[in-house]
Each structure stands twice: as C-alpha cells, then as structure tokens.
C-alpha atoms as a PDB file:
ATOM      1  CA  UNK A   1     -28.089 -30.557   5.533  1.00  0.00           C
ATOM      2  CA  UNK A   2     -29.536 -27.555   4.233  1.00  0.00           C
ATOM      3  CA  UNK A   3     -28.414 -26.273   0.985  1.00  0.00           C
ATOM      4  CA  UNK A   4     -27.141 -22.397   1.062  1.00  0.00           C
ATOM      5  CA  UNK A   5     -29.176 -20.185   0.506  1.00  0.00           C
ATOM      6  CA  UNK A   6     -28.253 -16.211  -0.826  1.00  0.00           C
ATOM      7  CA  UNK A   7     -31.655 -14.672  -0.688  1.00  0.00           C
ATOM      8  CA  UNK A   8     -31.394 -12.521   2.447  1.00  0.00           C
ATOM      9  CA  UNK A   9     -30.584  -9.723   0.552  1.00  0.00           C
ATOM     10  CA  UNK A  10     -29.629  -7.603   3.436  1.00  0.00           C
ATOM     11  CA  UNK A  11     -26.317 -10.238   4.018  1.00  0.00           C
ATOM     12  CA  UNK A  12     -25.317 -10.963   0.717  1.00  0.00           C
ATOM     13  CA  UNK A  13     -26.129  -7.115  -1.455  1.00  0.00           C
ATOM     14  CA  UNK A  14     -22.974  -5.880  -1.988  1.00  0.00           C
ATOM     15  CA  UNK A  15     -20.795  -9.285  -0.894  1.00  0.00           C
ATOM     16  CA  UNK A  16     -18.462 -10.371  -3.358  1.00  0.00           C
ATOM     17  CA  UNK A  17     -15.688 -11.405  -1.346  1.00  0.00           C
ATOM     18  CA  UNK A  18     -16.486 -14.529   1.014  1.00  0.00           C
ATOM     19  CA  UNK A  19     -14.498 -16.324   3.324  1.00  0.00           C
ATOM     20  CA  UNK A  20     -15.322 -20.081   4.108  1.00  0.00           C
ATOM     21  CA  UNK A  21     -13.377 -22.490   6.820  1.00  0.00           C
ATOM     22  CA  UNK A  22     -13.292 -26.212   6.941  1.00  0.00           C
ATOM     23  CA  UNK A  23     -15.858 -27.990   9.297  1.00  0.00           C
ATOM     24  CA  UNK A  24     -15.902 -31.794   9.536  1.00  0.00           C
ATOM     25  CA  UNK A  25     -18.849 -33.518   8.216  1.00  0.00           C
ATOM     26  CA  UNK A  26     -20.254 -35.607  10.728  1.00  0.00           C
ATOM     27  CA  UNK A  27     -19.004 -33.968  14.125  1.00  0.00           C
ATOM     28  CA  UNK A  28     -19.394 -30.297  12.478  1.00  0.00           C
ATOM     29  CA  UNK A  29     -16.629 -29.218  14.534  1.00  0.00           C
ATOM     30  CA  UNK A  30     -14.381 -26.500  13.135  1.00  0.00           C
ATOM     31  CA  UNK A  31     -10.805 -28.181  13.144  1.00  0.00           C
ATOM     32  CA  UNK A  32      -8.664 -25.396  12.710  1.00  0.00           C
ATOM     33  CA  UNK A  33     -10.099 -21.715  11.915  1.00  0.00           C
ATOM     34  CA  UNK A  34      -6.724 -20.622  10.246  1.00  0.00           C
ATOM     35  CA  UNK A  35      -7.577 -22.836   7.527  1.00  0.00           C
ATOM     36  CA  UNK A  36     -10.068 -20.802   5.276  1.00  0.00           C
ATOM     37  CA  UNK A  37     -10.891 -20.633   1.433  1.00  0.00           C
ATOM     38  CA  UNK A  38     -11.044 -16.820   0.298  1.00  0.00           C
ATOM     39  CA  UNK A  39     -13.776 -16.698  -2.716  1.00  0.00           C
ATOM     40  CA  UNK A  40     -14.223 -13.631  -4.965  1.00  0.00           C
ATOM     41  CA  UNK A  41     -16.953 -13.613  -7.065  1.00  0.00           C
ATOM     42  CA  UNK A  42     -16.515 -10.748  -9.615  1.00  0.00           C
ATOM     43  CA  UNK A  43     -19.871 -10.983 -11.423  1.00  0.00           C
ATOM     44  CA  UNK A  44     -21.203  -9.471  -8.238  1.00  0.00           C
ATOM     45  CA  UNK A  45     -18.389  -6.742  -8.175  1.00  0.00           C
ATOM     46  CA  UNK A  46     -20.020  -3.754  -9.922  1.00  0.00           C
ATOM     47  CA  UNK A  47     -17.658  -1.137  -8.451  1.00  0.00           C
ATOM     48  CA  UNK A  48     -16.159   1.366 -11.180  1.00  0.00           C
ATOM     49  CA  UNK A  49     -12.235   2.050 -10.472  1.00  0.00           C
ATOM     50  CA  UNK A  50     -12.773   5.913  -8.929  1.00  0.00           C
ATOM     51  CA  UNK A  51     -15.156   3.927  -6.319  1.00  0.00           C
ATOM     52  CA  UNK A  52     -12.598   1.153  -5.291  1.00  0.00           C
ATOM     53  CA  UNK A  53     -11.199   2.786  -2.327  1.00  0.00           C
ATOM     54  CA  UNK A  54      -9.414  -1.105  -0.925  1.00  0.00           C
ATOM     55  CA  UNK A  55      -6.327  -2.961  -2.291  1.00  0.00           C
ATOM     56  CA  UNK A  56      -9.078  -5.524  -2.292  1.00  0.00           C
ATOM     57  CA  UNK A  57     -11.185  -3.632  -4.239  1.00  0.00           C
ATOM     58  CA  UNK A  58      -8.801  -2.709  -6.438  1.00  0.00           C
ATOM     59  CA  UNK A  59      -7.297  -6.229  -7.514  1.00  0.00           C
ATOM     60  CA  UNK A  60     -10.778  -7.143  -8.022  1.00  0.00           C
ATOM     61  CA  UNK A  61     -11.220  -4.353 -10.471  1.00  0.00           C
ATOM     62  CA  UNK A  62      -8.019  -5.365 -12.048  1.00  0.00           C
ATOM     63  CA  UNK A  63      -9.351  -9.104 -12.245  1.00  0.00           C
ATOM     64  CA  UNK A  64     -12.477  -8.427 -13.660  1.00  0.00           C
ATOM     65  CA  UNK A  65     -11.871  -5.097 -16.355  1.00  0.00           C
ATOM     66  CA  UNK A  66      -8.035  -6.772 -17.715  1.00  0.00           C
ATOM     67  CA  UNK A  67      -8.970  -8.167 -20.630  1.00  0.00           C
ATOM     68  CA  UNK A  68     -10.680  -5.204 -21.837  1.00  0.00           C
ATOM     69  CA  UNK A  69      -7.869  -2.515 -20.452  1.00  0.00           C
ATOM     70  CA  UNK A  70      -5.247  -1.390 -23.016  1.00  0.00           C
ATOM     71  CA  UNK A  71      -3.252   0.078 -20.725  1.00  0.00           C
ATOM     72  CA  UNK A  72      -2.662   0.149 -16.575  1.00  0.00           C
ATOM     73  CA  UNK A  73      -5.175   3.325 -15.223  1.00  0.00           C
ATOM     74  CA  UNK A  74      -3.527   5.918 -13.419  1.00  0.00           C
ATOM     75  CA  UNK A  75      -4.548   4.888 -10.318  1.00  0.00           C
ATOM     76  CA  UNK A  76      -3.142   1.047 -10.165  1.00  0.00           C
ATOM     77  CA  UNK A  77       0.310   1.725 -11.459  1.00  0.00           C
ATOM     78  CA  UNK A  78       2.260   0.427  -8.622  1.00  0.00           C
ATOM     79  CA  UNK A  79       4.503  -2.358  -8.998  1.00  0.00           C
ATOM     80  CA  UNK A  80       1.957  -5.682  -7.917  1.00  0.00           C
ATOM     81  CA  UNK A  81      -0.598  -4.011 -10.645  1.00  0.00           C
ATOM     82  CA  UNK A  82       1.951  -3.489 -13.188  1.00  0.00           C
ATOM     83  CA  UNK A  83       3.334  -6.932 -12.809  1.00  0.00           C
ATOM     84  CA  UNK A  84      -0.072  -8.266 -13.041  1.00  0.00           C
ATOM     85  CA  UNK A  85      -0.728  -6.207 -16.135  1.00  0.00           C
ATOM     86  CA  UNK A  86       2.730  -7.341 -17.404  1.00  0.00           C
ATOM     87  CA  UNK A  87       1.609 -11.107 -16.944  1.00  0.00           C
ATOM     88  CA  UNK A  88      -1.701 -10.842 -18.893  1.00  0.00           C
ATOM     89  CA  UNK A  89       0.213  -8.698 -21.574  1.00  0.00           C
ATOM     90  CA  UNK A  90       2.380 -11.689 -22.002  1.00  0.00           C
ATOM     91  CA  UNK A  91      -0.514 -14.322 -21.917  1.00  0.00           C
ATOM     92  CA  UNK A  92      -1.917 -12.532 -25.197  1.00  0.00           C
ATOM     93  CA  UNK A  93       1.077 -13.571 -26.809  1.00  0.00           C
ATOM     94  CA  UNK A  94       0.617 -15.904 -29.855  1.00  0.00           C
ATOM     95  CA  UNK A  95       2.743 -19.088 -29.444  1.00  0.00           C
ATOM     96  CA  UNK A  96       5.572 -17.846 -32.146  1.00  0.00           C
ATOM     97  CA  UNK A  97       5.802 -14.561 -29.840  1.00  0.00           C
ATOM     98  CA  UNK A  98       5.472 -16.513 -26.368  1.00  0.00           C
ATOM     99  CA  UNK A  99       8.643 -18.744 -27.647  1.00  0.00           C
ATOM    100  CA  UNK A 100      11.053 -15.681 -28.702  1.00  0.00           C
ATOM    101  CA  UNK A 101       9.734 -14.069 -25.246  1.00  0.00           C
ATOM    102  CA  UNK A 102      10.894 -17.071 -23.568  1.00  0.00           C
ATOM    103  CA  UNK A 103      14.023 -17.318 -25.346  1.00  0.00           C
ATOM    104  CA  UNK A 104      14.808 -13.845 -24.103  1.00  0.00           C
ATOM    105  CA  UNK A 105      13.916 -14.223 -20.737  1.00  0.00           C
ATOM    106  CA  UNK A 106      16.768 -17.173 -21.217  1.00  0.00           C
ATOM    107  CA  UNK A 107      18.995 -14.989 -22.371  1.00  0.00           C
ATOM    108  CA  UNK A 108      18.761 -12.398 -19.764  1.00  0.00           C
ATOM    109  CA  UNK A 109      18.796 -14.630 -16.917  1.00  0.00           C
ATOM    110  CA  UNK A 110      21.846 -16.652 -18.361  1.00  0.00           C
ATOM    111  CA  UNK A 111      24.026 -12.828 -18.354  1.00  0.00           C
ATOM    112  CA  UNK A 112      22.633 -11.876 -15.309  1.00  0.00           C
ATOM    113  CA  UNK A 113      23.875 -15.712 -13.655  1.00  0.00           C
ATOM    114  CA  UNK A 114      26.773 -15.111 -15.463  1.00  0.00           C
ATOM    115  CA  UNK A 115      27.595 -11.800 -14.314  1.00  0.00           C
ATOM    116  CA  UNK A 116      26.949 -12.456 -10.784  1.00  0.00           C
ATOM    117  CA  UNK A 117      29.221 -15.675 -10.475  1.00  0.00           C
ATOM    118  CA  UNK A 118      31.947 -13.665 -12.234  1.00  0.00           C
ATOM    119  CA  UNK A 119      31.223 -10.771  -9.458  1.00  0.00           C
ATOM    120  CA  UNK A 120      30.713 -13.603  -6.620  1.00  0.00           C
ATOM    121  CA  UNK A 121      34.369 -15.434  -8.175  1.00  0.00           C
ATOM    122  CA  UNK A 122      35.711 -12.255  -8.159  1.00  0.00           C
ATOM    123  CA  UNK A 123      34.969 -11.134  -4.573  1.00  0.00           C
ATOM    124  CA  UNK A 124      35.838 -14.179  -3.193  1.00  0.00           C
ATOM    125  CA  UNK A 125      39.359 -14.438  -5.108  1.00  0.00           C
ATOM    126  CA  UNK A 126      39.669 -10.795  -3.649  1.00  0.00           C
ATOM    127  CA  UNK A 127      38.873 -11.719  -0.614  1.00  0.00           C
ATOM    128  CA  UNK A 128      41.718 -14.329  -0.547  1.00  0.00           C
ATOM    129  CA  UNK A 129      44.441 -12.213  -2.281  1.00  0.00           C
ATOM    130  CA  UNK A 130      43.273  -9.367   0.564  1.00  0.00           C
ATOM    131  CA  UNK A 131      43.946 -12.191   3.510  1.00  0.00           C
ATOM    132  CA  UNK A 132      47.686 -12.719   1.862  1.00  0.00           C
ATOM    133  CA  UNK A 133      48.503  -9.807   1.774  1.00  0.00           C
ATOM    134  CA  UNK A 134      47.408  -8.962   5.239  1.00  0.00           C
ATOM    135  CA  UNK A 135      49.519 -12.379   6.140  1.00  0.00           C
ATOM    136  CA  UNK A 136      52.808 -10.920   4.584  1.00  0.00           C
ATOM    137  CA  UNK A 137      51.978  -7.459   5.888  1.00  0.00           C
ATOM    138  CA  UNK A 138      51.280  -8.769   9.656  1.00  0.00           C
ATOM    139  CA  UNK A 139      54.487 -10.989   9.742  1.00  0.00           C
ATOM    140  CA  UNK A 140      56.541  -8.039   8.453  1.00  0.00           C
ATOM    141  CA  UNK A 141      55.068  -5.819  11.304  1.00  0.00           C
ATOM    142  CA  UNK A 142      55.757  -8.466  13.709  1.00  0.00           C
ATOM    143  CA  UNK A 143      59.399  -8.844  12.822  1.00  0.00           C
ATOM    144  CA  UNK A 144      59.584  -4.891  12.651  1.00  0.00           C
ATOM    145  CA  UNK A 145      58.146  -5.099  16.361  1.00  0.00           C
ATOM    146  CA  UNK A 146      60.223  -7.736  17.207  1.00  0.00           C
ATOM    147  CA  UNK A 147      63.901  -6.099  16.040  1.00  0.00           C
ATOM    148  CA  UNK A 148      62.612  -2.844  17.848  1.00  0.00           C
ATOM    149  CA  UNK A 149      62.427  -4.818  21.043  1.00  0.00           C
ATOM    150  CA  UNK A 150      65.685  -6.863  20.691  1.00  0.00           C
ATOM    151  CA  UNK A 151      67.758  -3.387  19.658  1.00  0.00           C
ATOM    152  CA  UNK A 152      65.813  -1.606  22.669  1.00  0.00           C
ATOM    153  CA  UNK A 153      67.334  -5.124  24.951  1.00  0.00           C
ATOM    154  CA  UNK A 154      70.839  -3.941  23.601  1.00  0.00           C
ATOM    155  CA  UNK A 155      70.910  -7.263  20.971  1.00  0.00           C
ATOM    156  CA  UNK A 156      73.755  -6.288  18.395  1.00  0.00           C
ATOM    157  CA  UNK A 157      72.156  -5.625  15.083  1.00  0.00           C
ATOM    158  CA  UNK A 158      74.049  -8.220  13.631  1.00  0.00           C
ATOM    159  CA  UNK A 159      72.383 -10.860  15.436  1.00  0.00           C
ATOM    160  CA  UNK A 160      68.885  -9.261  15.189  1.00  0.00           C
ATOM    161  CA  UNK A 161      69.754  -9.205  11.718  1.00  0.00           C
ATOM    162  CA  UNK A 162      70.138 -13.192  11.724  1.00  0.00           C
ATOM    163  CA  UNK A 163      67.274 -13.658  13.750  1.00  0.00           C
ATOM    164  CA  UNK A 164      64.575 -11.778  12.112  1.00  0.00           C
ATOM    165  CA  UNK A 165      65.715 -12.201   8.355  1.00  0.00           C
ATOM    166  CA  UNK A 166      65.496  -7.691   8.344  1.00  0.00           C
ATOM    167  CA  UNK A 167      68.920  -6.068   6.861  1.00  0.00           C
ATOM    168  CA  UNK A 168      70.962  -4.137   9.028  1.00  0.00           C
ATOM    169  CA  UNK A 169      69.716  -0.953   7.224  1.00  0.00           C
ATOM    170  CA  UNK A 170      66.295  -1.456   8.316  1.00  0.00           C
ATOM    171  CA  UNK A 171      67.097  -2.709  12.150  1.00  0.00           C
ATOM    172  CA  UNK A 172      68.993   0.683  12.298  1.00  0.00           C
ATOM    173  CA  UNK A 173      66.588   2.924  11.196  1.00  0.00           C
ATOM    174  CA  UNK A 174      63.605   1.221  13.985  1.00  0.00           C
END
C-alpha cells in the first residue's frame, strides 16, 4: 500500500482541514460514505482573525490563538465562541478554584431544580384546584339550566326546589 504522500504542493498549500472516510482493507470498498473522520491540523492554519472569513475558519482561529487570548476579539463574541472561551477560562483554574467553581455550579443548579419543581408542583396543583372549581361551577350551571326548564314545563317551584337542591329564591328569579 503506498504510504501518503503531501508533497504535491498544489493539493495540500493552504489545506488544513481534511476529511477522510472508512475503506475496508482488503476489498477497498467504501462501506458507507456518511461515515468520515474530519481532521484539522492547525500548525498549517496561518490565517490571522481579520482574514478568517468561515465559521470554520474562525473556530480554527479560536483553537489555535486561546491560550494566548486574554479576552474574546470583537469579532467571535457570539454565544458558541464565548462558551468556548468560557470553558478554557475555567480549565485555567487551579484545583482549589476548580472545586469552589464546582461547588457553585452545585449550588445554582440545586435552586434552579428547586425552583422549577416548586413552579412545576405549583402548576399542576393549580391545574387541579382550576378543574374543581370548573366541576362545582358546571354542576351549578346545569342545575340552573335544569330549574329554568322544569319552571318553563310549569313544575311548581316547590318541587323543582326538591329536585335540584336550588332555594325557592333562586328558582324564582331564573
């Protein structure tokens, strides 16, 4: 098998970013070409930030300059570059700072959990208290509905009275 070779210059110049799929070894058949391995090599990336006009580009400038950056440029502050710059912020921790960090993160995600169960208890408890009540409220309209059409039949109110468990008062003023 011959071993790769990079010296056609005219190929490989400004390449840093290569894409390789899996072949099998003795047929040489290409099994699946959705399969790939995405390599970046950033010692051949020699492309200063105001040239980097890709997100590729641009994560491969991030990549290469963030341990010397002391601070996200102008141009990658959007949220995936800030993150990233977050992350390697966080990595330069020493281990006394990367425990209290971690603690905190603890801390916050334990309110937040406990915040949202108390919303989520609360909804749901709402949610039930909302159904009774729209119960009650729908079996006093259909007893209201009910006298109206017995008093409209002639029914004394007396008996409508007995039947529906409404007071007189309210059977006479339906």
């Amino acid at each position: 098998m011959p071993k790769f070779d990079r010296s056609d210059g005219n190929i490989w110049s400004d390449r840093y970013v290569s894409e390789y799929t899996f072949r099998e070894k003795v047929s040489r058949e290409v099994v699946d070409e959705t399969i790939f391995l995405t390599f970046v090599e950033l010692h051949r990336f020699d492309k200063e930030l105001h040239e980097c006009g890709s997100l590729v580009d641009k994560w491969c400038y991030s990549l290469k300059h963030m341990g010397t950056l002391d601070r996200l440029p102008e141009e990658l502050q959007v949220k995936a570059f800030e993150r990233l710059f977050e992350a390697c912020e966080i990595a330069k921790f020493t281990p006394e700072e990367k425990l209290k960090y971690e603690h905190d993160m603890i801390t916050e995600r334990d309110y937040d959990n406990i915040i949202y169960t108390a919303k989520t208890e609360g909804r749901a408890e709402g949610i039930a208290e909302g159904e009774a009540r729209g119960r009650v409220e729908g079996r006093a309209e259909g007893k209201t509905d009910v006298a109206r059409t017995m008093k409209t039949k002639g029914l004394e109110i007396s008996l409508i009275s007995e039947l529906t468990g409404l007071s007189e008062e309210e059977i006479q003023r339906l």
